[in-house]
Protein backbone atom coordinates (compact mmCIF):
# COMPACT_ATOMS: atom_id res chain seq x y z
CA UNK A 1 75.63 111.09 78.78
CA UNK A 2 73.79 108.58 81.22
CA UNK A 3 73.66 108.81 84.79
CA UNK A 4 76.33 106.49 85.50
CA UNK A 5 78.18 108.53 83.41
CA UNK A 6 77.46 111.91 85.21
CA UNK A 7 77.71 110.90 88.84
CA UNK A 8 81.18 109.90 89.99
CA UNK A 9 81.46 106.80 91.74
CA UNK A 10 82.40 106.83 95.74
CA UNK A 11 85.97 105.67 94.69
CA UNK A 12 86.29 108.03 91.89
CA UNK A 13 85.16 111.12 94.33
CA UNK A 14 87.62 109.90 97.05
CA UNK A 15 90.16 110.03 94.64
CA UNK A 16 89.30 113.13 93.18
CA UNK A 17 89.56 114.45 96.63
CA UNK A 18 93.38 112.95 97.31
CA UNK A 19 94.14 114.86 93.96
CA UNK A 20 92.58 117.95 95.46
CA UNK A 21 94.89 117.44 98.80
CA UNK A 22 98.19 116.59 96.64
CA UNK A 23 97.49 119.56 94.29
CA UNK A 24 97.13 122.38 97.64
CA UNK A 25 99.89 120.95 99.26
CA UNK A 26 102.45 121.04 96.12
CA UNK A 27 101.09 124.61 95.83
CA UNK A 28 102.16 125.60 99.07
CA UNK A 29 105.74 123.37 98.46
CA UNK A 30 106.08 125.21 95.28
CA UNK A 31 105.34 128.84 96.89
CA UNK A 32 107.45 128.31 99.79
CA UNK A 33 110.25 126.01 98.74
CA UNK A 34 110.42 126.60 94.88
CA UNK A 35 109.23 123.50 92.08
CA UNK A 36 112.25 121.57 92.30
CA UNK A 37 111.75 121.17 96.19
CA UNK A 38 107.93 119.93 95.08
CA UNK A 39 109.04 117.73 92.13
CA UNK A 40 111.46 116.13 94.53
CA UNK A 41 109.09 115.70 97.09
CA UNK A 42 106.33 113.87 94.82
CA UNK A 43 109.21 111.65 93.04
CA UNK A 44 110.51 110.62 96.74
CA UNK A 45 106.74 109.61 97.83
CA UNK A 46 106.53 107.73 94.95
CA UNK A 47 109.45 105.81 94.63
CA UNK A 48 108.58 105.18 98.58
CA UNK A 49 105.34 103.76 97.76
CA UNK A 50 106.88 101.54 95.51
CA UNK A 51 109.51 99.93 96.96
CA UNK A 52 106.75 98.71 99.35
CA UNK A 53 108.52 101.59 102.34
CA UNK A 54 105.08 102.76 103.72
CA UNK A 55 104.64 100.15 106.35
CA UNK A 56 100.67 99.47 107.70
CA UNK A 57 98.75 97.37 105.52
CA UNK A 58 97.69 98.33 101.87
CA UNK A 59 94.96 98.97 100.46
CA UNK A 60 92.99 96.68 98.22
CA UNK A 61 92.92 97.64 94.33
């Protein structure tokens, strides 16, 4: 394995970090609310995201 390899880029660690976020708060859905509550939640935010709903301007890819 090479360097490049073993060191995450800055975009891969930033979104290593969202995953980190999303994964505490669905624990906290899922303890409080149940996994249905959580699945619905995530599904929601995504079909949000999608049909363009968020508003502000997006990111670049």
């Amino acid at each position: 394995m090479t360097n490049a390899q073993a060191k995450p880029t800055p975009e891969d660690a930033s979104k290593d970090a969202f995953f980190a976020r999303i994964a505490e708060i669905s624990q906290e859905m899922i303890q409080v609310h149940g996994k249905d509550f959580a699945m619905g939640t995530l599904v929601l935010a995504a079909r949000w995201i999608a049909s363009d709903k968020m508003g502000g301007p997006t990111a670049p890819h």
